[in-house]
Protein backbone atom coordinates (compact mmCIF):
# COMPACT_ATOMS: atom_id res chain seq x y z
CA UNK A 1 24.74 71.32 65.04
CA UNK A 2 22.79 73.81 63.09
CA UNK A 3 24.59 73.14 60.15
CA UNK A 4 24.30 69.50 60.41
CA UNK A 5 20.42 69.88 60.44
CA UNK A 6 20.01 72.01 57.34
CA UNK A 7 22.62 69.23 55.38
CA UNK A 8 20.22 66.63 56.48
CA UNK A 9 16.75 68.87 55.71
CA UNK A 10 18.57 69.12 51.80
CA UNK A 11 19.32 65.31 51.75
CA UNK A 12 15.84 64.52 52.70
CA UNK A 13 14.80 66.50 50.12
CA UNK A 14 17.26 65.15 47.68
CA UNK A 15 15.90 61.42 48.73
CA UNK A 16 12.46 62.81 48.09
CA UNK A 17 12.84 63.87 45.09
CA UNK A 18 14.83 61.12 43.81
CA UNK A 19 11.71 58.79 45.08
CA UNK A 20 9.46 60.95 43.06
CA UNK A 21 11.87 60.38 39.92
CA UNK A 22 12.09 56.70 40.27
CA UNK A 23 8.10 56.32 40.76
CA UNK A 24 7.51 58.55 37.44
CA UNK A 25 9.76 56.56 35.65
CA UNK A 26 8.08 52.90 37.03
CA UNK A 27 5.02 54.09 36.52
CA UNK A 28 5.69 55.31 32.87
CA UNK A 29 7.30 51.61 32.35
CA UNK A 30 4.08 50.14 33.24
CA UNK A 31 2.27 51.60 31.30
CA UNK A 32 4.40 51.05 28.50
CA UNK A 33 4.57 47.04 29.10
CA UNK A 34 0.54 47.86 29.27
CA UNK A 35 0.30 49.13 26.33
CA UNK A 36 3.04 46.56 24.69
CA UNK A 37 0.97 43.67 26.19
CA UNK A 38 -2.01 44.92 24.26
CA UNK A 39 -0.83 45.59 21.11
CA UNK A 40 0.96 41.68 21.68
CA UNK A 41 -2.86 40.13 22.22
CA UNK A 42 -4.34 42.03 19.32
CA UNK A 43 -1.39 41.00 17.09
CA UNK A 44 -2.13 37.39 18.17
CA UNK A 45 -5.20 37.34 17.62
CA UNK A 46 -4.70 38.88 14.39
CA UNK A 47 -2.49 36.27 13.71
CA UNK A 48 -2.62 33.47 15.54
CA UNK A 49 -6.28 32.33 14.92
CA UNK A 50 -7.81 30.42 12.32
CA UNK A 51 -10.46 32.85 10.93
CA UNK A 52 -9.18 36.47 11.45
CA UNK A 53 -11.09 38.66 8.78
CA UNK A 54 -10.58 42.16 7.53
CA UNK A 55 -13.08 44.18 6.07
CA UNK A 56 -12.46 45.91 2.36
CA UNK A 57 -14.67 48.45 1.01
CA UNK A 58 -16.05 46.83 -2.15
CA UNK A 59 -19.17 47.39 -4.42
CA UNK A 60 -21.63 47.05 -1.14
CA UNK A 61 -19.73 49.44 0.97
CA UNK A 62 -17.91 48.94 3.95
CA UNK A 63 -20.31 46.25 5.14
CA UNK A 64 -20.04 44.72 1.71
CA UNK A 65 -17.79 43.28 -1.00
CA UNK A 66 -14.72 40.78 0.16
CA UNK A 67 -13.09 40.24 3.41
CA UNK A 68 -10.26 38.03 3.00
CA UNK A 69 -7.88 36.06 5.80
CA UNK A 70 -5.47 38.32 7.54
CA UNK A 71 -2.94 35.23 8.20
CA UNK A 72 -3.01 31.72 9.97
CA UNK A 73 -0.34 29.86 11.87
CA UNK A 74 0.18 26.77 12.94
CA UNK A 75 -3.58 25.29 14.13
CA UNK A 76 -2.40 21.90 15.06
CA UNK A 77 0.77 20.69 16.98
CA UNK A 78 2.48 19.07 13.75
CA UNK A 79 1.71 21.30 10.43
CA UNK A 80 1.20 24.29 9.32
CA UNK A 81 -1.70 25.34 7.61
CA UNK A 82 -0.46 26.19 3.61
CA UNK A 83 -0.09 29.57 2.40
CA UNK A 84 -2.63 29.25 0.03
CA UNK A 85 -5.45 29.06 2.36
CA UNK A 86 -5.39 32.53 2.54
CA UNK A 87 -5.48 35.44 0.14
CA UNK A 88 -7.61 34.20 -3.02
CA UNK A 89 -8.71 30.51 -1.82
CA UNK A 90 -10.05 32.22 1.86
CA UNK A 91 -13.61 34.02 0.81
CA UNK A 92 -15.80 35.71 2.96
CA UNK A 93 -18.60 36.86 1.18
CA UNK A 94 -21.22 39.20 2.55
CA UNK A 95 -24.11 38.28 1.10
CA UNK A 96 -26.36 41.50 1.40
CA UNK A 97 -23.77 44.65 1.27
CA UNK A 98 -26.35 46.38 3.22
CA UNK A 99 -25.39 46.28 6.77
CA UNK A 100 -26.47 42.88 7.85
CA UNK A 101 -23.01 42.00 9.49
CA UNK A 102 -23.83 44.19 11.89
CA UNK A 103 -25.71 41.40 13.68
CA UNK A 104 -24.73 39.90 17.10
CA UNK A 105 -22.38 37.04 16.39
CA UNK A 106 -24.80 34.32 18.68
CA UNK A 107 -27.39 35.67 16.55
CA UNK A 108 -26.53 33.38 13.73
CA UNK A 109 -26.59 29.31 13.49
CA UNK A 110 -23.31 28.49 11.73
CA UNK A 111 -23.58 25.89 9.78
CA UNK A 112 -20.22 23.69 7.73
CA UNK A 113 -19.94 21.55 4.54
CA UNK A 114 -17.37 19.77 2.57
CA UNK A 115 -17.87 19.00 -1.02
CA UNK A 116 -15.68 17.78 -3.39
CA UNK A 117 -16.26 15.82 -6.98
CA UNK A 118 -19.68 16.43 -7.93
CA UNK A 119 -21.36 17.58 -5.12
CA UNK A 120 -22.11 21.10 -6.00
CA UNK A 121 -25.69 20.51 -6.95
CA UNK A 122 -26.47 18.63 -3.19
CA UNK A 123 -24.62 20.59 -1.74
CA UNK A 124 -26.48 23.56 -3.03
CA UNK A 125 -29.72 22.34 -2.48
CA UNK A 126 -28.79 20.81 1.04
CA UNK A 127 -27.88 24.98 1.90
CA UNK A 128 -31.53 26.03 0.19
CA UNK A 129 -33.36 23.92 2.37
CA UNK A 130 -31.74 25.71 5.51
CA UNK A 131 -32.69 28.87 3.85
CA UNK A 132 -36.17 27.78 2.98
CA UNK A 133 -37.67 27.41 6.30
CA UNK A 134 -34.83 28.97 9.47
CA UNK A 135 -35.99 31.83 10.40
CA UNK A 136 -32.79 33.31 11.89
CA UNK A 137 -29.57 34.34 10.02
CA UNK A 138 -27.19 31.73 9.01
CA UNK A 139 -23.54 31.79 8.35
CA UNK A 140 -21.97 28.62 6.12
CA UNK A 141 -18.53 27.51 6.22
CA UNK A 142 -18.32 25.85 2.56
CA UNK A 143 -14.94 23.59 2.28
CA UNK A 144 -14.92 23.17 -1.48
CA UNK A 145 -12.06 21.63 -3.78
CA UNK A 146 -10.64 24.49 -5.75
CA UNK A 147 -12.68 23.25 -9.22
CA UNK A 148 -15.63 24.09 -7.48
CA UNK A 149 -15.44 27.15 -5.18
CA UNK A 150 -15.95 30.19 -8.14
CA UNK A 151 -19.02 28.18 -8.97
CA UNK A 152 -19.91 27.99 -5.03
CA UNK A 153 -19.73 31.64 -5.09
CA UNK A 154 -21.50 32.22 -8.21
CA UNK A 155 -24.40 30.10 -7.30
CA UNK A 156 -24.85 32.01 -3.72
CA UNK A 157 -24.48 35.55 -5.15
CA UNK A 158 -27.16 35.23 -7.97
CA UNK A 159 -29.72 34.26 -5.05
CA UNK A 160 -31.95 36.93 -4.87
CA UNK A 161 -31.48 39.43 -2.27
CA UNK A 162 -34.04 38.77 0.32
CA UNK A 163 -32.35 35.47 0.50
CA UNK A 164 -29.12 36.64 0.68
CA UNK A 165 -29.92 39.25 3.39
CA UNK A 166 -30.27 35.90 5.51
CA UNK A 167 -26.62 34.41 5.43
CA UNK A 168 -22.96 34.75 4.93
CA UNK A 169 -20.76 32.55 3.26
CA UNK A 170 -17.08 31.78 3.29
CA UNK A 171 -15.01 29.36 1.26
CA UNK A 172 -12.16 27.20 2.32
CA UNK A 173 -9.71 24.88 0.29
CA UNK A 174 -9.50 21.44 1.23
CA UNK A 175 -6.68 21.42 3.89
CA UNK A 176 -4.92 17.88 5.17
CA UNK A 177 -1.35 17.55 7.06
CA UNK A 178 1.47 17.48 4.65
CA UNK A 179 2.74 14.45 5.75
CA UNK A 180 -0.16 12.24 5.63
CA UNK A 181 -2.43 14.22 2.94
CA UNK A 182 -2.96 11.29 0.58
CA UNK A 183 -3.80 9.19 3.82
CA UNK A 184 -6.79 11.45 4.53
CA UNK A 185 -7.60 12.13 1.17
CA UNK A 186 -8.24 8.71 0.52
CA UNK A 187 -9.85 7.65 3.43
CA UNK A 188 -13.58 6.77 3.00
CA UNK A 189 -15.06 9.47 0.72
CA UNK A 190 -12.74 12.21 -1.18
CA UNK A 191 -12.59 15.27 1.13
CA UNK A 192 -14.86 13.50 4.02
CA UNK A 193 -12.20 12.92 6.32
CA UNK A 194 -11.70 17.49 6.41
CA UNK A 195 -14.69 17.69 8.85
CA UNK A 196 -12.18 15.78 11.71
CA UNK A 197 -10.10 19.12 11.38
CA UNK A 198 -12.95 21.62 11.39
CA UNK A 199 -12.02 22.86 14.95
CA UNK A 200 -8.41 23.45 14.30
CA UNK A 201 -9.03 25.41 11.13
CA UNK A 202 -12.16 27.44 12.37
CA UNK A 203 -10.32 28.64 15.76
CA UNK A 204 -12.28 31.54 15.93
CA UNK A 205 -15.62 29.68 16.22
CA UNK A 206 -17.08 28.72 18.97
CA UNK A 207 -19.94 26.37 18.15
CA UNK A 208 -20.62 24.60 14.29
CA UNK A 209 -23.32 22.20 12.78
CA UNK A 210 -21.55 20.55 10.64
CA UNK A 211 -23.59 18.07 8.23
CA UNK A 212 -22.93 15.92 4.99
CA UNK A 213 -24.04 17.27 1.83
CA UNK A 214 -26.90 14.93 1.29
CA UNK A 215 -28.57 16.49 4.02
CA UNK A 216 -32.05 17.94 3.18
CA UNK A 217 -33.69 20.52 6.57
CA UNK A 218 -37.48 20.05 6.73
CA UNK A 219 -37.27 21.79 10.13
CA UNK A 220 -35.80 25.55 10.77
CA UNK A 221 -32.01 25.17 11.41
CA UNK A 222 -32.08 26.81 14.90
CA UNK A 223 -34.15 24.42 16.63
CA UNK A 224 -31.39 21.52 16.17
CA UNK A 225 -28.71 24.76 17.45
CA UNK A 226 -30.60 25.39 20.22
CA UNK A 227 -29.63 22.30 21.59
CA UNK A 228 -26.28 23.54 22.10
CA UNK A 229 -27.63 25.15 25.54
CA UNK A 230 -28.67 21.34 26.83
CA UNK A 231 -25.35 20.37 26.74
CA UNK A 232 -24.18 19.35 30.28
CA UNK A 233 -20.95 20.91 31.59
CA UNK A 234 -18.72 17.53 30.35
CA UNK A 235 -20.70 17.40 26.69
CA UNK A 236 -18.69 18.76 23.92
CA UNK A 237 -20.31 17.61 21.13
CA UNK A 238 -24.22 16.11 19.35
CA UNK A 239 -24.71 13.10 16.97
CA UNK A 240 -27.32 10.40 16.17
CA UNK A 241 -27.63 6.82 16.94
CA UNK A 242 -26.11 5.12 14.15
CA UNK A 243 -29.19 2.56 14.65
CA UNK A 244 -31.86 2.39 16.52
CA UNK A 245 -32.20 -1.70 16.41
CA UNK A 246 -29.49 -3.63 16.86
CA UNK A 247 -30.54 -6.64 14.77
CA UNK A 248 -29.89 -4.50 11.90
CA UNK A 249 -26.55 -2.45 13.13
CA UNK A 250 -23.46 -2.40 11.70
CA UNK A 251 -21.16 -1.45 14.51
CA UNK A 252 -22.45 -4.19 16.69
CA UNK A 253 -21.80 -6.99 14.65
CA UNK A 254 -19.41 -6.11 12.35
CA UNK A 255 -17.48 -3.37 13.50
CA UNK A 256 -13.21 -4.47 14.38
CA UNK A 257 -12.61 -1.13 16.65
CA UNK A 258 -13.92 0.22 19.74
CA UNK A 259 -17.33 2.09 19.17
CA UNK A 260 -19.87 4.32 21.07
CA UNK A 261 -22.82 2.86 23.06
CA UNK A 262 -24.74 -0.16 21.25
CA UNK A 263 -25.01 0.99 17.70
CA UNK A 264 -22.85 3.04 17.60
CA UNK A 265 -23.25 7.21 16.57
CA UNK A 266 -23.64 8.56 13.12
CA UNK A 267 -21.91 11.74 12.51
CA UNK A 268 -23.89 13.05 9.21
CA UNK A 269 -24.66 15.57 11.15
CA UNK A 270 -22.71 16.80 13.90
CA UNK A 271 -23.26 19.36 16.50
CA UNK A 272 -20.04 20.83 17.89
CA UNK A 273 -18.79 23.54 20.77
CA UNK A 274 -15.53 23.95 19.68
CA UNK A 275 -14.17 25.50 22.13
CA UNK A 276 -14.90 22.97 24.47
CA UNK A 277 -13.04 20.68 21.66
CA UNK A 278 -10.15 22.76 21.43
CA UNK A 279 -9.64 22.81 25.40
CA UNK A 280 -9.82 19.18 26.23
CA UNK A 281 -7.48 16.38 26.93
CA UNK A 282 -9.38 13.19 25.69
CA UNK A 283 -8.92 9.60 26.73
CA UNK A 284 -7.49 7.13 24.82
CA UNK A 285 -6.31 3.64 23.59
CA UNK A 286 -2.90 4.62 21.89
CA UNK A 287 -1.21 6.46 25.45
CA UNK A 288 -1.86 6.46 29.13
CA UNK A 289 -1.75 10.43 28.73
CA UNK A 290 -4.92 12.29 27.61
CA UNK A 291 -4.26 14.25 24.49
CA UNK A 292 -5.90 17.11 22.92
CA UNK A 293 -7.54 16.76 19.59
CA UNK A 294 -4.99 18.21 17.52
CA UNK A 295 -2.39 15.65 18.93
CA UNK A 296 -4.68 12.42 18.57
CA UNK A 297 -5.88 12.65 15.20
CA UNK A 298 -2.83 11.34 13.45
CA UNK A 299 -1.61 8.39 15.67
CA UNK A 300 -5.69 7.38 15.75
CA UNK A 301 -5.46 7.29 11.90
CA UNK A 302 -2.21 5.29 11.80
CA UNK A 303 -3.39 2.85 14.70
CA UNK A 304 -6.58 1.82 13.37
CA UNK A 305 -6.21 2.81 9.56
CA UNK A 306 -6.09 -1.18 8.44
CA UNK A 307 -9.43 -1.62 10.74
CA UNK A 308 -11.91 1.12 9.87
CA UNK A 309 -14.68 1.10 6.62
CA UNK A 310 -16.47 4.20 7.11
CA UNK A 311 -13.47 6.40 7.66
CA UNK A 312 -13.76 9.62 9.65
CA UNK A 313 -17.16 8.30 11.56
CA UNK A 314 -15.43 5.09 13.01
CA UNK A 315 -12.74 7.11 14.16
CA UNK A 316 -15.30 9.25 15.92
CA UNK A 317 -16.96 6.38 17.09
CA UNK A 318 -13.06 5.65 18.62
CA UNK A 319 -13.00 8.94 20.30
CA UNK A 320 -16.42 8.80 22.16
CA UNK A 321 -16.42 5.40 23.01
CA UNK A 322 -13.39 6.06 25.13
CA UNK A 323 -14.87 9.88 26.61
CA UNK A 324 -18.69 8.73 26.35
CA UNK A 325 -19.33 11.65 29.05
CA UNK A 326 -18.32 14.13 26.08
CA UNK A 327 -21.45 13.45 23.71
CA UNK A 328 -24.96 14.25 23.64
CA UNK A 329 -26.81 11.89 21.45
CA UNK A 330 -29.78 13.44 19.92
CA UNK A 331 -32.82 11.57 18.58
CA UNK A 332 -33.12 9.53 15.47
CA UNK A 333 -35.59 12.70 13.49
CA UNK A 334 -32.64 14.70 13.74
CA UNK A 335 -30.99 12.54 11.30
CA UNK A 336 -33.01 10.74 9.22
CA UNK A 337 -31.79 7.75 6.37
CA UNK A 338 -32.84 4.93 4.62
CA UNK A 339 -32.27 2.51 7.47
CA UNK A 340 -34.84 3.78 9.83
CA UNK A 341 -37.59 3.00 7.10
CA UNK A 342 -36.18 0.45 4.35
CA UNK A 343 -37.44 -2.36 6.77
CA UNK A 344 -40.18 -0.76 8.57
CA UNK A 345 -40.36 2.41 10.66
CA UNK A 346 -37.53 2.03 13.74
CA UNK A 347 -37.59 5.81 14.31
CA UNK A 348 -40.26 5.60 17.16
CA UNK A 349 -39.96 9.33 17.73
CA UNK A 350 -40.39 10.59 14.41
CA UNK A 351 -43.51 8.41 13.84
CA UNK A 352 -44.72 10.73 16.62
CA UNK A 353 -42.56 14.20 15.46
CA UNK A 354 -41.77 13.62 12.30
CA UNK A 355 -38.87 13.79 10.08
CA UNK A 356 -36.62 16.95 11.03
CA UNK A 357 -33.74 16.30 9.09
CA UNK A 358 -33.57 13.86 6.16
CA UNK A 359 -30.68 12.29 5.38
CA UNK A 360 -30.19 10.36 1.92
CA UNK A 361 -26.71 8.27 2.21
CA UNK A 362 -25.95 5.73 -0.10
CA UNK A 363 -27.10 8.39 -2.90
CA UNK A 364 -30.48 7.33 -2.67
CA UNK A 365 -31.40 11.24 -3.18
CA UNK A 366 -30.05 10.58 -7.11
CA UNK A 367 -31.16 6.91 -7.83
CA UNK A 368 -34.26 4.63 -7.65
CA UNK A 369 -33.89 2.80 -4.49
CA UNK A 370 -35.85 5.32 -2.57
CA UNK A 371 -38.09 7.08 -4.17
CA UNK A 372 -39.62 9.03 -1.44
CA UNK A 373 -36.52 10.11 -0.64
CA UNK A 374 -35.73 11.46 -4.08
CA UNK A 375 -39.06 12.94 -4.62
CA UNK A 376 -38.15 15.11 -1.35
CA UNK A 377 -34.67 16.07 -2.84
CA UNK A 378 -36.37 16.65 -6.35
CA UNK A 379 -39.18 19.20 -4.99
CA UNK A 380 -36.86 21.10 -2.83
CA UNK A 381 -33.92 21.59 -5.82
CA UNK A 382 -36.85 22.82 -8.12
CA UNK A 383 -38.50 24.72 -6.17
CA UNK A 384 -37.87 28.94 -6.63
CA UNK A 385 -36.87 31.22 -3.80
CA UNK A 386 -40.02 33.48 -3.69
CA UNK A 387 -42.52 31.15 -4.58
CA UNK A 388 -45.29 30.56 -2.07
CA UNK A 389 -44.27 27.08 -0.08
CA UNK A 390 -47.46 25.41 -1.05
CA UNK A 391 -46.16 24.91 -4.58
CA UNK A 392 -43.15 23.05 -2.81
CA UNK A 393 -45.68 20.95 -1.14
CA UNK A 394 -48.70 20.03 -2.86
CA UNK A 395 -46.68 18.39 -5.65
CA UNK A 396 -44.33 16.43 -3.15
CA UNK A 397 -47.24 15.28 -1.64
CA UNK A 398 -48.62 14.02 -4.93
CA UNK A 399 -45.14 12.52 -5.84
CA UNK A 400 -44.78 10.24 -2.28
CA UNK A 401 -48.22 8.59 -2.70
CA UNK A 402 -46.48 7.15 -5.39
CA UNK A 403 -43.85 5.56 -3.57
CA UNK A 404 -46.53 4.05 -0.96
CA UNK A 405 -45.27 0.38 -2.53
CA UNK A 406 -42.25 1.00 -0.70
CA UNK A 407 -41.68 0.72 3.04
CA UNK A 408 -40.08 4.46 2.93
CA UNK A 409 -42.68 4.96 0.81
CA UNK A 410 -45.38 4.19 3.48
CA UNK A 411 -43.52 6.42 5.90
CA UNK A 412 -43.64 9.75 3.70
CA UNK A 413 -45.80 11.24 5.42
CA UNK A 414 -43.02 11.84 8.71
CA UNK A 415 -41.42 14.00 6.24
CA UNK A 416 -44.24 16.78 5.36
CA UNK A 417 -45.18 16.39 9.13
CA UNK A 418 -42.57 19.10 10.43
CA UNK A 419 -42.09 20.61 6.80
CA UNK A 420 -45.58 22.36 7.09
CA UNK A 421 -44.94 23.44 9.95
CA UNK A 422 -41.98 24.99 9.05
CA UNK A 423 -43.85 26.72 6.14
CA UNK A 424 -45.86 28.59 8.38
CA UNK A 425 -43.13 31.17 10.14
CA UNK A 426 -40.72 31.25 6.71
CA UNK A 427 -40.61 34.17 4.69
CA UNK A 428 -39.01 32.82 1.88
């Protein structure tokens, strides 16, 4: 009986210690699958996401010279982006090289462009005017045809450096799906159509303003990117009446496709969470199932391709009018043209505001339809980073009391309304 106790005493111990043995070794296995399942996230996000940078000690330090792409995958369901969109064509600049990307990323208002042909000078002097009067940093996400992004970068860097201290830059190729790239190419303006897939290239942004190049700021940038924070928890993204009287709209009497609210929206500029974007399953007219933006894009294009005149904005105006509850339309300042002047003032709240943003479609920035509208674009391309602001404005102001035969003309002065205000907190 003795005996028997002292076999079973060793074979508890035995079980004991094999216990021990197998715990050390789950335990160890754990942590290994821990450590596995970490190195798999960073490696996807390294990968996987369609603005993973690197830094590269250059000229400026660590903080400056070029950061280029890592990699990109696929960043919709049915292509893949091209090689070529990373390595030499994928620029981040640093503009400063003296430590400035050390600021908080939701410090910055991030602000997108696409220019192709020649669009380099508007599209230059749209980004000065964002520089002339925001008071916060800016980051721009330039999508330039590859004729024009050396001089894109060339222009930026030769700003002086207290201007540069206030943004980054990076440079993207003009990017469609294989299949159907001469189909978006084509479709309204060269290049227009890229701003649809601005959420599937930029996956690691969270929020964009993206506007047209014939865009001129007479208000600091962060005011219109502060209404981000009013969107409701359905909103997703921030555009403009298309008109503000309906006797004059296009939509509403000519328009052969579903459109948002009365006038439909205008989407010159175009305030976006992207996130939001990326994440939801939108109504539709083409299936009974909701499909994310990625998936909807090309059977919206091939459905109503024989129906649409102004491209990429009437198939905007598709979207929204089927998920209304996903936009916040802001007020008529905010984007400014021709039509809310040319036969009288319609923008009610800018007779009271003035103009914040000024808009000249239909090229009336480079021809004599307009000529308030030009002399704004003229005084803001001439004008010199450095120089005081009232040499900006005392000779615009001269130049639209010319223009007082014209209805815009007779509305000029909504746009030095906000501008003087903005002069007071620049520093540029």
């Amino acid at each position: 009986m003795r005996c028997f106790r002292h076999v079973l005493f060793l074979c508890n111990i035995l079980t004991l210690f094999s216990l021990l043995y197998v715990f050390s070794r789950f335990s160890s296995a754990l942590e290994e699958t821990d450590r596995w399942r970490e190195q798999s996230q960073a490696g996807h996000r390294s990968t996987d996401t369609g603005l993973s940078v690197r830094k590269t000690r250059g000229p400026g330090g660590p903080h400056g010279g070029l950061q280029k792409c890592k990699s990109v995958s696929d960043w919709s369901p049915y292509w893949r982006l091209p090689a070529d969109v990373c390595g030499v064509n994928c620029l981040m600049e640093t503009s400063d090289g003296d430590g400035s990307s050390k600021e908080p990323p939701d410090v910055r208002s991030h602000l997108a462009v696409v220019a192709c042909g020649p669009r380099l000078e508007e599209t230059l002097t749209m980004l000065k005017s964002a520089l002339l009067f925001s008071n916060k940093p800016l980051h721009f996400y330039i999508f330039a045809e590859n004729a024009l992004q050396d001089s894109f970068k060339n222009a930026l860097n030769s700003w002086p450096l207290v201007v540069r201290r206030k943004f980054n830059f990076t440079i993207f190729p003009i990017t469609f799906p294989k299949e159907n790239e001469k189909e978006w190419k084509k479709l309204f303006k060269p290049c227009s159509s890229q701003r649809l897939f601005l959420p599937l290239i930029l996956q690691d942004v969270d929020s964009l303003l993206y506007v047209d190049t014939d865009i001129l700021f007479l208000q600091p940038v962060e005011e219109l990117w502060t209404l981000l924070s009013q969107f409701n928890s359905s909103q997703l993204a921030a555009m403009a009446p298309e008109h503000e009287e309906p006797r004059i709209g296009w939509y509403n009497r000519f328009a052969r496709h579903p459109y948002y609210g009365r006038t439909g929206i205008n989407s010159g500029v175009m305030l976006m969470n992207m996130t939001r974007i990326r994440a939801k399953y939108f109504k539709n007219d083409m299936t009974t199932v909701p499909l994310r933006w990625g998936e909807m894009l090309m059977p919206l294009l091939q459905k109503y391709k024989l129906n649409i005149t102004w491209g990429d904005q009437d198939l905007l105006n598709i979207i929204f009018h089927h998920n209304p509850e996903s936009l916040l339309v802001f007020r008529c300042e905010w984007n400014y043209r021709p039509d809310h002047c040319i036969y009288g003032s319609n923008c009610h709240t800018a007779d009271h505001q003035g103009v914040f943003i000024l808009h000249g479609n239909r090229g009336v920035f480079h021809d004599d339809k307009q000529p308030a509208f030009r002399a704004v674009y003229n005084a803001i391309q001439k004008h010199q980073f450095g120089e005081d602001l009232k040499f900006l404005l005392e000779p615009l102001e001269a130049s639209l009391r010319s223009t007082t035969n014209t209805y815009c003309g007779r509305s000029s002065h909504l746009f030095t309304k906000r501008l003087k205000q903005s002069m007071t907190g620049s520093d540029l």
